[in-house]
PDB file of N, CA and C in Angstrom:
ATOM      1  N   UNK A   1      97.030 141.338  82.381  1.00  0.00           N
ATOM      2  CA  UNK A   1      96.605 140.249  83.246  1.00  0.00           C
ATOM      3  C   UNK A   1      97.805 139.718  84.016  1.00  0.00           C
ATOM      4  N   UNK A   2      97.359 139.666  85.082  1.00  0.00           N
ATOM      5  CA  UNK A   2      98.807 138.657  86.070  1.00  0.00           C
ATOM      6  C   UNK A   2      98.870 137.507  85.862  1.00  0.00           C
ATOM      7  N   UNK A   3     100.288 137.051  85.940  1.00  0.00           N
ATOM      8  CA  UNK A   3     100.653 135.846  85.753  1.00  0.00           C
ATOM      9  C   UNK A   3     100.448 135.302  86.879  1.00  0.00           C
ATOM     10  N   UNK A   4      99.666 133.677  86.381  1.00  0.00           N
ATOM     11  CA  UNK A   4      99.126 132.820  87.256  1.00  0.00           C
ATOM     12  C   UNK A   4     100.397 132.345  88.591  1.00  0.00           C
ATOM     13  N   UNK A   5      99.840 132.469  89.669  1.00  0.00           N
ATOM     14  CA  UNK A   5     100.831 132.163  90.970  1.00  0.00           C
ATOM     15  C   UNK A   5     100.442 131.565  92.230  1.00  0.00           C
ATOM     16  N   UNK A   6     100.886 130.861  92.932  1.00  0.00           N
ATOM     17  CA  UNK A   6     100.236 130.582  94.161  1.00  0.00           C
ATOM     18  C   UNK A   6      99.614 131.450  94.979  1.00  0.00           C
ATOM     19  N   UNK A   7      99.632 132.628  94.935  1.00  0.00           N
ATOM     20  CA  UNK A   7      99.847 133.770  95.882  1.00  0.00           C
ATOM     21  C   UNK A   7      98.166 134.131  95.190  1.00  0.00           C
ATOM     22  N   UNK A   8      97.570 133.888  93.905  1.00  0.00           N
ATOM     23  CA  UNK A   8      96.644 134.699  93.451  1.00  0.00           C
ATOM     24  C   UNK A   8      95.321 133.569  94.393  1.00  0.00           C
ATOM     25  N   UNK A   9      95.786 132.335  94.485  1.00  0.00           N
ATOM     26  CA  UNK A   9      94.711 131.623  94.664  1.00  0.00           C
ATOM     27  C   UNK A   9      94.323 131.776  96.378  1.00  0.00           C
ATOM     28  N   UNK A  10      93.216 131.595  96.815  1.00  0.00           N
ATOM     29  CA  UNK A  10      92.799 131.380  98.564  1.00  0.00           C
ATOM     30  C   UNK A  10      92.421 130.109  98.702  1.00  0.00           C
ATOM     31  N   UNK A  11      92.889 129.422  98.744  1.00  0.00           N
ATOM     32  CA  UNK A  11      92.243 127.763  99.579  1.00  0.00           C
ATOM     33  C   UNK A  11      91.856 128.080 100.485  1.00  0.00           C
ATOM     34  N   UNK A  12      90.893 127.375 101.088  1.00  0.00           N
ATOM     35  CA  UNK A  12      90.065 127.498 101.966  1.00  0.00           C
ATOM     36  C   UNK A  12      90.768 126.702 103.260  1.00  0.00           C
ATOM     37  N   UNK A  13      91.552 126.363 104.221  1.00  0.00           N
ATOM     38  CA  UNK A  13      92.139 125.298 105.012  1.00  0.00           C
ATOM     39  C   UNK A  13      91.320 123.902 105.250  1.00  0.00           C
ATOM     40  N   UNK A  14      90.185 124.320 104.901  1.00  0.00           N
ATOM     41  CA  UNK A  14      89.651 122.634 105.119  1.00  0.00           C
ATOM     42  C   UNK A  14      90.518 122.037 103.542  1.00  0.00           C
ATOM     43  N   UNK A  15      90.016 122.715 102.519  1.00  0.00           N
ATOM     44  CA  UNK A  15      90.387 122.027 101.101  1.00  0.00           C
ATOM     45  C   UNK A  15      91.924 121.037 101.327  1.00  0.00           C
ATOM     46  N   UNK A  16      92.458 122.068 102.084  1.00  0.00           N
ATOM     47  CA  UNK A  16      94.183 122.223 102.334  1.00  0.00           C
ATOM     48  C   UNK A  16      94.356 120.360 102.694  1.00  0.00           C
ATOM     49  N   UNK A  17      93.699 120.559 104.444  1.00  0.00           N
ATOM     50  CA  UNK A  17      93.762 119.556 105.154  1.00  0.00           C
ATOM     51  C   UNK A  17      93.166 118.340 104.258  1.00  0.00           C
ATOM     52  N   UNK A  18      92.243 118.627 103.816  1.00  0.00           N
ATOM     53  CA  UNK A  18      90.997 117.345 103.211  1.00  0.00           C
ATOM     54  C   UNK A  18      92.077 117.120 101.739  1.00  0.00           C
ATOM     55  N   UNK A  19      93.199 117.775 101.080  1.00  0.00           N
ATOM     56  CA  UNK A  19      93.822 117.060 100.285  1.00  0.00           C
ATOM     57  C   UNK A  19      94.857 116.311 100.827  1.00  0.00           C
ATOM     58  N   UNK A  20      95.476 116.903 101.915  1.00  0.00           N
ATOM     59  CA  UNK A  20      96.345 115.732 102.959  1.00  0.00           C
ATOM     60  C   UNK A  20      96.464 114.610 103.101  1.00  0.00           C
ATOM     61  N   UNK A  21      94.719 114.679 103.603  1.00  0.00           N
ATOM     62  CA  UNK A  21      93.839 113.703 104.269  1.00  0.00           C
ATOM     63  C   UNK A  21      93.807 112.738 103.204  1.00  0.00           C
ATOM     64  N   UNK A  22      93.427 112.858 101.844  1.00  0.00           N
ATOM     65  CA  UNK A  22      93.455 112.118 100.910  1.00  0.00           C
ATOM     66  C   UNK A  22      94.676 111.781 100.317  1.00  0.00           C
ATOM     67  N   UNK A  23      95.909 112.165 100.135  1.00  0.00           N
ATOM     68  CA  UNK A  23      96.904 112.332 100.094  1.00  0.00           C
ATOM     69  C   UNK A  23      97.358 110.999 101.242  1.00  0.00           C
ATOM     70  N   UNK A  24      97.466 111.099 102.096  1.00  0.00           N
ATOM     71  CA  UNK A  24      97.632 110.231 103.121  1.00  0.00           C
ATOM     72  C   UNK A  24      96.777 108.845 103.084  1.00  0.00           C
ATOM     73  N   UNK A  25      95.487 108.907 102.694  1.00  0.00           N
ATOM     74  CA  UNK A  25      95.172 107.846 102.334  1.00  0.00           C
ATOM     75  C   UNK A  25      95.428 106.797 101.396  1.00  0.00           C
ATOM     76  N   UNK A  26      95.672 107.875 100.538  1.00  0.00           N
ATOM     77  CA  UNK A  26      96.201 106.872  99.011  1.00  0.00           C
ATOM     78  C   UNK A  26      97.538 106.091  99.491  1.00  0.00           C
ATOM     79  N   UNK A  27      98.525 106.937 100.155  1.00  0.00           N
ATOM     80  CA  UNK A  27      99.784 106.569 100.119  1.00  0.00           C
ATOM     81  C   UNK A  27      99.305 105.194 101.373  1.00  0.00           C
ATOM     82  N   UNK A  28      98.808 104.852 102.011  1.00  0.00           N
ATOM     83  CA  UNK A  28      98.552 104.107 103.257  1.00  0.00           C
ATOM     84  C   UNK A  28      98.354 102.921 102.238  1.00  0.00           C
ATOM     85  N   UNK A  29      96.918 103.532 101.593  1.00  0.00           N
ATOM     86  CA  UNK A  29      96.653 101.957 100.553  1.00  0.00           C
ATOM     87  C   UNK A  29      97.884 101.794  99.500  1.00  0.00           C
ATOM     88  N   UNK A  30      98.694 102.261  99.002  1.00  0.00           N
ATOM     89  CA  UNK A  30     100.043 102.022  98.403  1.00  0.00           C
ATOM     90  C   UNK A  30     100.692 100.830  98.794  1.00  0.00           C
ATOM     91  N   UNK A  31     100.989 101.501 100.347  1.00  0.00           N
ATOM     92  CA  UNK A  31     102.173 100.920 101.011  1.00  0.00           C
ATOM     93  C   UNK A  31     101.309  99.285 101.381  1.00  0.00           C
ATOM     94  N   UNK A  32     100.041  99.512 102.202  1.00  0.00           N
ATOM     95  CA  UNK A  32      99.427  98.408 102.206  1.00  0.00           C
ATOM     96  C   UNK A  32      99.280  97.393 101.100  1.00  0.00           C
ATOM     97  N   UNK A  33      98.938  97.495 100.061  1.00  0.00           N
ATOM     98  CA  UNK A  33      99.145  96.266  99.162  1.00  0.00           C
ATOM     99  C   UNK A  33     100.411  96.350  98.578  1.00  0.00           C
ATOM    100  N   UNK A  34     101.715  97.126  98.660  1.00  0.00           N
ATOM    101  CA  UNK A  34     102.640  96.728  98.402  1.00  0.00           C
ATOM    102  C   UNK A  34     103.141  95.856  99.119  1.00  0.00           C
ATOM    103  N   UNK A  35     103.162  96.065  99.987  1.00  0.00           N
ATOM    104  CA  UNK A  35     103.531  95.035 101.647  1.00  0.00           C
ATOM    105  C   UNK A  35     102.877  94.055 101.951  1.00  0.00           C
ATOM    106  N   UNK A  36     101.565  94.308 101.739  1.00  0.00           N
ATOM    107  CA  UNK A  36     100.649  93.569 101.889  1.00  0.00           C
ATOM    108  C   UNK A  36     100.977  93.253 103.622  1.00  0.00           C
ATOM    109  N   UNK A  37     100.682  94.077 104.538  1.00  0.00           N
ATOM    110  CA  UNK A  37     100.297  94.655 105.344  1.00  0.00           C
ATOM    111  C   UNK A  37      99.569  95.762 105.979  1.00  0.00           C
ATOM    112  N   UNK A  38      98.532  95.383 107.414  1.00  0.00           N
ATOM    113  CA  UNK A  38      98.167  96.664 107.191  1.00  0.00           C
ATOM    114  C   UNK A  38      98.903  97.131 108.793  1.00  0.00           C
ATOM    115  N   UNK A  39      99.810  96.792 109.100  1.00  0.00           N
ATOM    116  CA  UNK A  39     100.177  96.942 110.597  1.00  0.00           C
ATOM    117  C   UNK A  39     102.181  96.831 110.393  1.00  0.00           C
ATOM    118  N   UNK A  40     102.902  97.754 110.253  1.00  0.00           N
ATOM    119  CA  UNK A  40     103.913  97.592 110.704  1.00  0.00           C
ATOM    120  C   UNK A  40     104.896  97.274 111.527  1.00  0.00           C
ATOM    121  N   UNK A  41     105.798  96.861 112.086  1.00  0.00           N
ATOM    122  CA  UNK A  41     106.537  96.518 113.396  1.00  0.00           C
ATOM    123  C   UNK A  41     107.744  97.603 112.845  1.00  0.00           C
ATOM    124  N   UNK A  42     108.748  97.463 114.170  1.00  0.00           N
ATOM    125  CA  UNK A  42     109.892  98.259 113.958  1.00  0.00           C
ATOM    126  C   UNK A  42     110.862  97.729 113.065  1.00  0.00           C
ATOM    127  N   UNK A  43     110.967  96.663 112.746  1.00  0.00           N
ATOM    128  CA  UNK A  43     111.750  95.824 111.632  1.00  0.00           C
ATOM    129  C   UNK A  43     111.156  96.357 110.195  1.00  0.00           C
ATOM    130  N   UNK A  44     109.929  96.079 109.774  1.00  0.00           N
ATOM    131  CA  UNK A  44     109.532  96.518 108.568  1.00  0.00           C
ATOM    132  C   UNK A  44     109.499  98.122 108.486  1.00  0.00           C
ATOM    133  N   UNK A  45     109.604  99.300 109.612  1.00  0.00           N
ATOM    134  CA  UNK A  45     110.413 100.400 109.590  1.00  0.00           C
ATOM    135  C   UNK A  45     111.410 100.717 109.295  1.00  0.00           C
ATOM    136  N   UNK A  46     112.200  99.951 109.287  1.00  0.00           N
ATOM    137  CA  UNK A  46     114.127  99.901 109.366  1.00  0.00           C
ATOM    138  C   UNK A  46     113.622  99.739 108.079  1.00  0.00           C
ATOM    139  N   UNK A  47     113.337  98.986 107.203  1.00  0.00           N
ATOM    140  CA  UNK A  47     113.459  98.205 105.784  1.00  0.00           C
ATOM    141  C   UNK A  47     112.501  99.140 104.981  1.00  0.00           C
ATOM    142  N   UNK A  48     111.600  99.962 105.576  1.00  0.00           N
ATOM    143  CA  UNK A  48     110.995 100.664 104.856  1.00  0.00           C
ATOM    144  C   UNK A  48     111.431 102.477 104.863  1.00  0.00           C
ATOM    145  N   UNK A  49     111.526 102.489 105.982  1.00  0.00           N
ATOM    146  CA  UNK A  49     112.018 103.883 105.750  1.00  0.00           C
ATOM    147  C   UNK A  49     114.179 104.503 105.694  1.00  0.00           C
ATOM    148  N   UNK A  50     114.369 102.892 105.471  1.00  0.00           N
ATOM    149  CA  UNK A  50     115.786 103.333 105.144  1.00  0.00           C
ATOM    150  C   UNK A  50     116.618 103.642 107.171  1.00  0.00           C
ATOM    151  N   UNK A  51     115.773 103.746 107.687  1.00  0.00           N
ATOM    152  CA  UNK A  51     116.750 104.031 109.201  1.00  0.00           C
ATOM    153  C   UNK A  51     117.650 102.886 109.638  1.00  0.00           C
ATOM    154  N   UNK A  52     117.862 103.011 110.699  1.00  0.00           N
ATOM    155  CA  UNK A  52     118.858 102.479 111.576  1.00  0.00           C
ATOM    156  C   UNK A  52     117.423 101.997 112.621  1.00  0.00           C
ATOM    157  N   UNK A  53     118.253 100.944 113.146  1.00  0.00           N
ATOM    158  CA  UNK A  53     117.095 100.320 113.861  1.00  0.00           C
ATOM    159  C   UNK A  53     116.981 101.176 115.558  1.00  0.00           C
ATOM    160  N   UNK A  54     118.325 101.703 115.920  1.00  0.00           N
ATOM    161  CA  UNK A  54     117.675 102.338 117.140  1.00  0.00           C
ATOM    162  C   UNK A  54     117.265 103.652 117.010  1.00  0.00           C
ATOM    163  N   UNK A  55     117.204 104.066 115.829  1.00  0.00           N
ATOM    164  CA  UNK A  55     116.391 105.649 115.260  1.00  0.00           C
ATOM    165  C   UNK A  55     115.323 105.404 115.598  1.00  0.00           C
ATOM    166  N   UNK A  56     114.669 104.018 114.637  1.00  0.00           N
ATOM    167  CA  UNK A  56     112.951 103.649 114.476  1.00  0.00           C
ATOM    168  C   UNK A  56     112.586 103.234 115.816  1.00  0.00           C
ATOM    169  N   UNK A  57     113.297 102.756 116.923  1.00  0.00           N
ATOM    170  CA  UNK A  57     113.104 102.870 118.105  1.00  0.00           C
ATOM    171  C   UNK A  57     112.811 104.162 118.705  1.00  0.00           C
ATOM    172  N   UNK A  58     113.491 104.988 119.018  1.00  0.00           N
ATOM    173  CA  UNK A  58     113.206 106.420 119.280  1.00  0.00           C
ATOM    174  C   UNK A  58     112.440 107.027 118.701  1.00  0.00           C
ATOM    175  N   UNK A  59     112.218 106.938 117.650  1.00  0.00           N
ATOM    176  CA  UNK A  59     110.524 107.427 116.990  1.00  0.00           C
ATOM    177  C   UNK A  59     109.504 106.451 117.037  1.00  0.00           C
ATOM    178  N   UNK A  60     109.734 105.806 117.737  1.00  0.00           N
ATOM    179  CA  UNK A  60     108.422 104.506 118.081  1.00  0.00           C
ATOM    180  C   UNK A  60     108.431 105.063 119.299  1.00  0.00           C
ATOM    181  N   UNK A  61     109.576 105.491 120.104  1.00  0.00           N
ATOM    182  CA  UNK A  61     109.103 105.711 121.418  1.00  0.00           C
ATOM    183  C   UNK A  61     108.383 107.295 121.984  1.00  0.00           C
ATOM    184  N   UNK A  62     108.433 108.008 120.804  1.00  0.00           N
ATOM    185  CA  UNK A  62     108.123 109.455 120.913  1.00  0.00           C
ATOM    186  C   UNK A  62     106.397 109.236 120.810  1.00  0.00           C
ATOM    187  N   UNK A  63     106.060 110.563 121.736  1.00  0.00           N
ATOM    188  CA  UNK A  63     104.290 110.544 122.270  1.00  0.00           C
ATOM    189  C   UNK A  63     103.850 110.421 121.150  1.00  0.00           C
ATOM    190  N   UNK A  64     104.064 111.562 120.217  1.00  0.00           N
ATOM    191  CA  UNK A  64     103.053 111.600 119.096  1.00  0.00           C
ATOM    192  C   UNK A  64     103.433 110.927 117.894  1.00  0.00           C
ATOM    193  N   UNK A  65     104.365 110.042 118.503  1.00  0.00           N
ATOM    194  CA  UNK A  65     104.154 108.847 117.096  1.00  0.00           C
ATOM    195  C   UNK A  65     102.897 107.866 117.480  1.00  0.00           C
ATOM    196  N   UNK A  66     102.217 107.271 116.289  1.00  0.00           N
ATOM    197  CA  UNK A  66     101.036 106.535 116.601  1.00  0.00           C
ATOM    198  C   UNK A  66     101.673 104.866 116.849  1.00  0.00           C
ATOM    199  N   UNK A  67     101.837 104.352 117.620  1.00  0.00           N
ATOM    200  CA  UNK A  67     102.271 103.396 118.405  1.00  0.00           C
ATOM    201  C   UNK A  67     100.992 102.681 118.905  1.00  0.00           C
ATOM    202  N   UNK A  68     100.908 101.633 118.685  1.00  0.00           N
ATOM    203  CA  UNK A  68      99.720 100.277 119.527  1.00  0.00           C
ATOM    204  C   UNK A  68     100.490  99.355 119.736  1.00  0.00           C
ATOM    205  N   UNK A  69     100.475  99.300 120.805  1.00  0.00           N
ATOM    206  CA  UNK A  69     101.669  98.215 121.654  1.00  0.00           C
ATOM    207  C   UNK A  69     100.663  97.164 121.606  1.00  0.00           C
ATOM    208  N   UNK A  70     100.937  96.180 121.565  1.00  0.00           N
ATOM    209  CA  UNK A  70      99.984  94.679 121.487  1.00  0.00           C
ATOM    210  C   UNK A  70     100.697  93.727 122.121  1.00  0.00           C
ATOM    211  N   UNK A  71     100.735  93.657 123.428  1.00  0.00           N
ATOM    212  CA  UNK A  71     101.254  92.635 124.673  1.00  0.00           C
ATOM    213  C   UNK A  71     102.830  93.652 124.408  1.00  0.00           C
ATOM    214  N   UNK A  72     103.694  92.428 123.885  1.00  0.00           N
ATOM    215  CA  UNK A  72     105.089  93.501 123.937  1.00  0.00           C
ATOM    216  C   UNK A  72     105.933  94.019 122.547  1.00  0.00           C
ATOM    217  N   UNK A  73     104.675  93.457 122.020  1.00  0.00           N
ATOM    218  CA  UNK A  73     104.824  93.949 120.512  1.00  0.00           C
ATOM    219  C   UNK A  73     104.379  95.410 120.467  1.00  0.00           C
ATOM    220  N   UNK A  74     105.039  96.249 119.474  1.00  0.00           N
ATOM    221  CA  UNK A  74     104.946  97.719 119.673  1.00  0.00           C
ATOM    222  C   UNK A  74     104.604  97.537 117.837  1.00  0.00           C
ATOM    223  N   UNK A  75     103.560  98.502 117.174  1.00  0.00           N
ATOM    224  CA  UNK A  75     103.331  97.917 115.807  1.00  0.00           C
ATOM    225  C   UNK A  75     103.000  99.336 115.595  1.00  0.00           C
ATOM    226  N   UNK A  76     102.305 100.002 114.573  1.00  0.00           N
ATOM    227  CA  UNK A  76     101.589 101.171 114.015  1.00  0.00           C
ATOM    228  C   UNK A  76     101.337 100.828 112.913  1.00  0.00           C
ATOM    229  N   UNK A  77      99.535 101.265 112.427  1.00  0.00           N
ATOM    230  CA  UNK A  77      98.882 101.441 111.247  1.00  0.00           C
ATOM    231  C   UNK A  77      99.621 101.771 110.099  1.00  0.00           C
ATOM    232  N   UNK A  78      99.614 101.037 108.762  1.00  0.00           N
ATOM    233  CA  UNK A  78      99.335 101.572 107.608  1.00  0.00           C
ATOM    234  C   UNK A  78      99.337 103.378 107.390  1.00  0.00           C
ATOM    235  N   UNK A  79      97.631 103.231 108.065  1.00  0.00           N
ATOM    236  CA  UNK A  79      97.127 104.600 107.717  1.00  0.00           C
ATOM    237  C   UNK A  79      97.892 105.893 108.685  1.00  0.00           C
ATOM    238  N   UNK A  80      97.743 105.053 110.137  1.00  0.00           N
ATOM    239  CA  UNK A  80      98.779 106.157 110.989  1.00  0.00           C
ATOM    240  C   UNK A  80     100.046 106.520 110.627  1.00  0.00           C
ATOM    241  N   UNK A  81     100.793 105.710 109.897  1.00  0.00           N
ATOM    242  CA  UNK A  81     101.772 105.896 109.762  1.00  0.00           C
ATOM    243  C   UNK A  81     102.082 106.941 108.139  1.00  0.00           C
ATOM    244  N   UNK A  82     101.417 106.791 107.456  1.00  0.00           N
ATOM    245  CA  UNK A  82     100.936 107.950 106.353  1.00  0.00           C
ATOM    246  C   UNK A  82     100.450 108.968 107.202  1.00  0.00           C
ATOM    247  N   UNK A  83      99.753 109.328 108.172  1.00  0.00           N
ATOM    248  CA  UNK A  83      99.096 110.410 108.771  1.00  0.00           C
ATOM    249  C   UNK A  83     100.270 111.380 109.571  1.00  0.00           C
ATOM    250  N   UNK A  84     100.631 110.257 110.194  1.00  0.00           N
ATOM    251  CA  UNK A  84     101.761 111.070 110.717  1.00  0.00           C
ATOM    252  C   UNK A  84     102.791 111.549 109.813  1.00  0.00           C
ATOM    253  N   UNK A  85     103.392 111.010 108.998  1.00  0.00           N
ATOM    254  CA  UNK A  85     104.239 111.015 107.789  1.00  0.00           C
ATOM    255  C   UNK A  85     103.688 112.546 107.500  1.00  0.00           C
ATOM    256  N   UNK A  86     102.878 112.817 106.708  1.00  0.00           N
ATOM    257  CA  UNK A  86     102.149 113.935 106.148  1.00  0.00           C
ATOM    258  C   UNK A  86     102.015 115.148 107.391  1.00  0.00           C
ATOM    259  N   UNK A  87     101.624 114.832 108.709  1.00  0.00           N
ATOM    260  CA  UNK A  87     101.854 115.720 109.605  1.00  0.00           C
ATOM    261  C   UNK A  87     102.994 116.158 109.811  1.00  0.00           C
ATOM    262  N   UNK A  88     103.927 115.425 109.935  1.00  0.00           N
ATOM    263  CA  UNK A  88     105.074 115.944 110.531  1.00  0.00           C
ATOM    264  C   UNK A  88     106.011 115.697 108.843  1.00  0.00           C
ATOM    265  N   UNK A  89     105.782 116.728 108.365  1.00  0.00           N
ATOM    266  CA  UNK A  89     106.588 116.819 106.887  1.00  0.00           C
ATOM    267  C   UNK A  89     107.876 118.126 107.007  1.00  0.00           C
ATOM    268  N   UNK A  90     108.333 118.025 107.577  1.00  0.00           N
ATOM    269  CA  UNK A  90     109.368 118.896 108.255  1.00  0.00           C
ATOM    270  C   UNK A  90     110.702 118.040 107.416  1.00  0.00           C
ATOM    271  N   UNK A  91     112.338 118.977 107.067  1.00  0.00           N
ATOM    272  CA  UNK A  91     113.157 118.388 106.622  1.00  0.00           C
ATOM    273  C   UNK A  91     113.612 117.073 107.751  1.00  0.00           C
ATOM    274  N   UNK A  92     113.737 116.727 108.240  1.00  0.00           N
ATOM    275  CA  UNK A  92     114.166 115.075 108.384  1.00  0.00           C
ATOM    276  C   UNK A  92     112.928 114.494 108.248  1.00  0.00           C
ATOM    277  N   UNK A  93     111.729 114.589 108.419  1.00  0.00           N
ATOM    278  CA  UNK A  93     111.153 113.487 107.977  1.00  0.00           C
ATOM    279  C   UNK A  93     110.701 113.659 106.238  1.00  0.00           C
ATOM    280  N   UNK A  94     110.905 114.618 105.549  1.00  0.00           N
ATOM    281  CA  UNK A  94     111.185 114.550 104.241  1.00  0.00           C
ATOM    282  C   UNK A  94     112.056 113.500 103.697  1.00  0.00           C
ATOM    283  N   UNK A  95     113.103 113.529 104.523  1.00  0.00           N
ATOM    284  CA  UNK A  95     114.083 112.834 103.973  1.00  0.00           C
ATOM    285  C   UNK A  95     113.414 111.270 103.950  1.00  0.00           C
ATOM    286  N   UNK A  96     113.161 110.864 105.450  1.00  0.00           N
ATOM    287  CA  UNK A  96     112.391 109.439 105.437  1.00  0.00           C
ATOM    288  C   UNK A  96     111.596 109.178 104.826  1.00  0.00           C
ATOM    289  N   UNK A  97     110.985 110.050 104.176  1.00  0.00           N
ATOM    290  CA  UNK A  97     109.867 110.142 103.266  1.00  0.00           C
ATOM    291  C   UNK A  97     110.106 109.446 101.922  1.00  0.00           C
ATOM    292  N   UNK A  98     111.051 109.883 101.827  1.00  0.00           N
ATOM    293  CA  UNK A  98     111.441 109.657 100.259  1.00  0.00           C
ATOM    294  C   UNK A  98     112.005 108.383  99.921  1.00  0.00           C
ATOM    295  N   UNK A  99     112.528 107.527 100.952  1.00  0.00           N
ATOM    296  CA  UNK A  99     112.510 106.418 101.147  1.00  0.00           C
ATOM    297  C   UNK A  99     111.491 105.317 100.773  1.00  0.00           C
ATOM    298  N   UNK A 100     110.226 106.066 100.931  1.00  0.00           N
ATOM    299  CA  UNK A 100     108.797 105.482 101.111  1.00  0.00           C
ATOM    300  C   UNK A 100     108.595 105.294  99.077  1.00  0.00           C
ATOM    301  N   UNK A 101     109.279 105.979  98.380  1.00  0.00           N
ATOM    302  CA  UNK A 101     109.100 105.963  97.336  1.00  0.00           C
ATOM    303  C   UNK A 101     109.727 105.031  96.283  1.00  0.00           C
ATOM    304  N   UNK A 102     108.880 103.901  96.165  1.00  0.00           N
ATOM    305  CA  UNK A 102     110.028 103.016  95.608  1.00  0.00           C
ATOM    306  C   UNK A 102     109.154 101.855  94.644  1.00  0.00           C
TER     307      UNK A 102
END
């Protein structure tokens, strides 16, 4: 018999995504009642993900960060911000990631 391996199993890509998806949710409601927020600014970025404040600027200002500007307030979701987190799981945002763990 073969020894059990990642390689023996087929996930299906929805399963994949739909554990993400949940994955990302949990961590959203985490951060939300830890904070007890459900809307971030770029200040509670700096303090949460460990950056420098004109980093979290430049990734506030990038397209596919989830950004809702509200008059001249610039803020992002809880949940967007887990979504994206989990999307873009590439080594530097690993690193910010781990920040998130605390």
């Amino acid at each position: 018999m073969k020894p059990l391996s990642e390689s023996n199993f087929n996930y299906p890509a929805w399963s994949i995504e739909l554990n993400t998806g949940v994955a990302a949710a949990l961590e959203a409601q985490r951060l939300s009642v830890k904070y007890n927020k459900d809307f971030f600014d770029a200040n509670d970025l700096v303090k949460l993900m460990g950056l420098g404040e004109a980093n979290v600027r430049k990734l506030m200002a990038r397209e596919d960060f989830p950004v809702i500007k509200i008059g001249n307030r610039s803020v992002v979701s809880v949940l967007a911000l887990a979504i994206w987190m989990t999307d873009h799981n590439g080594d530097k945002t690993r690193a910010a990631a781990g920040a998130l763990k605390s």
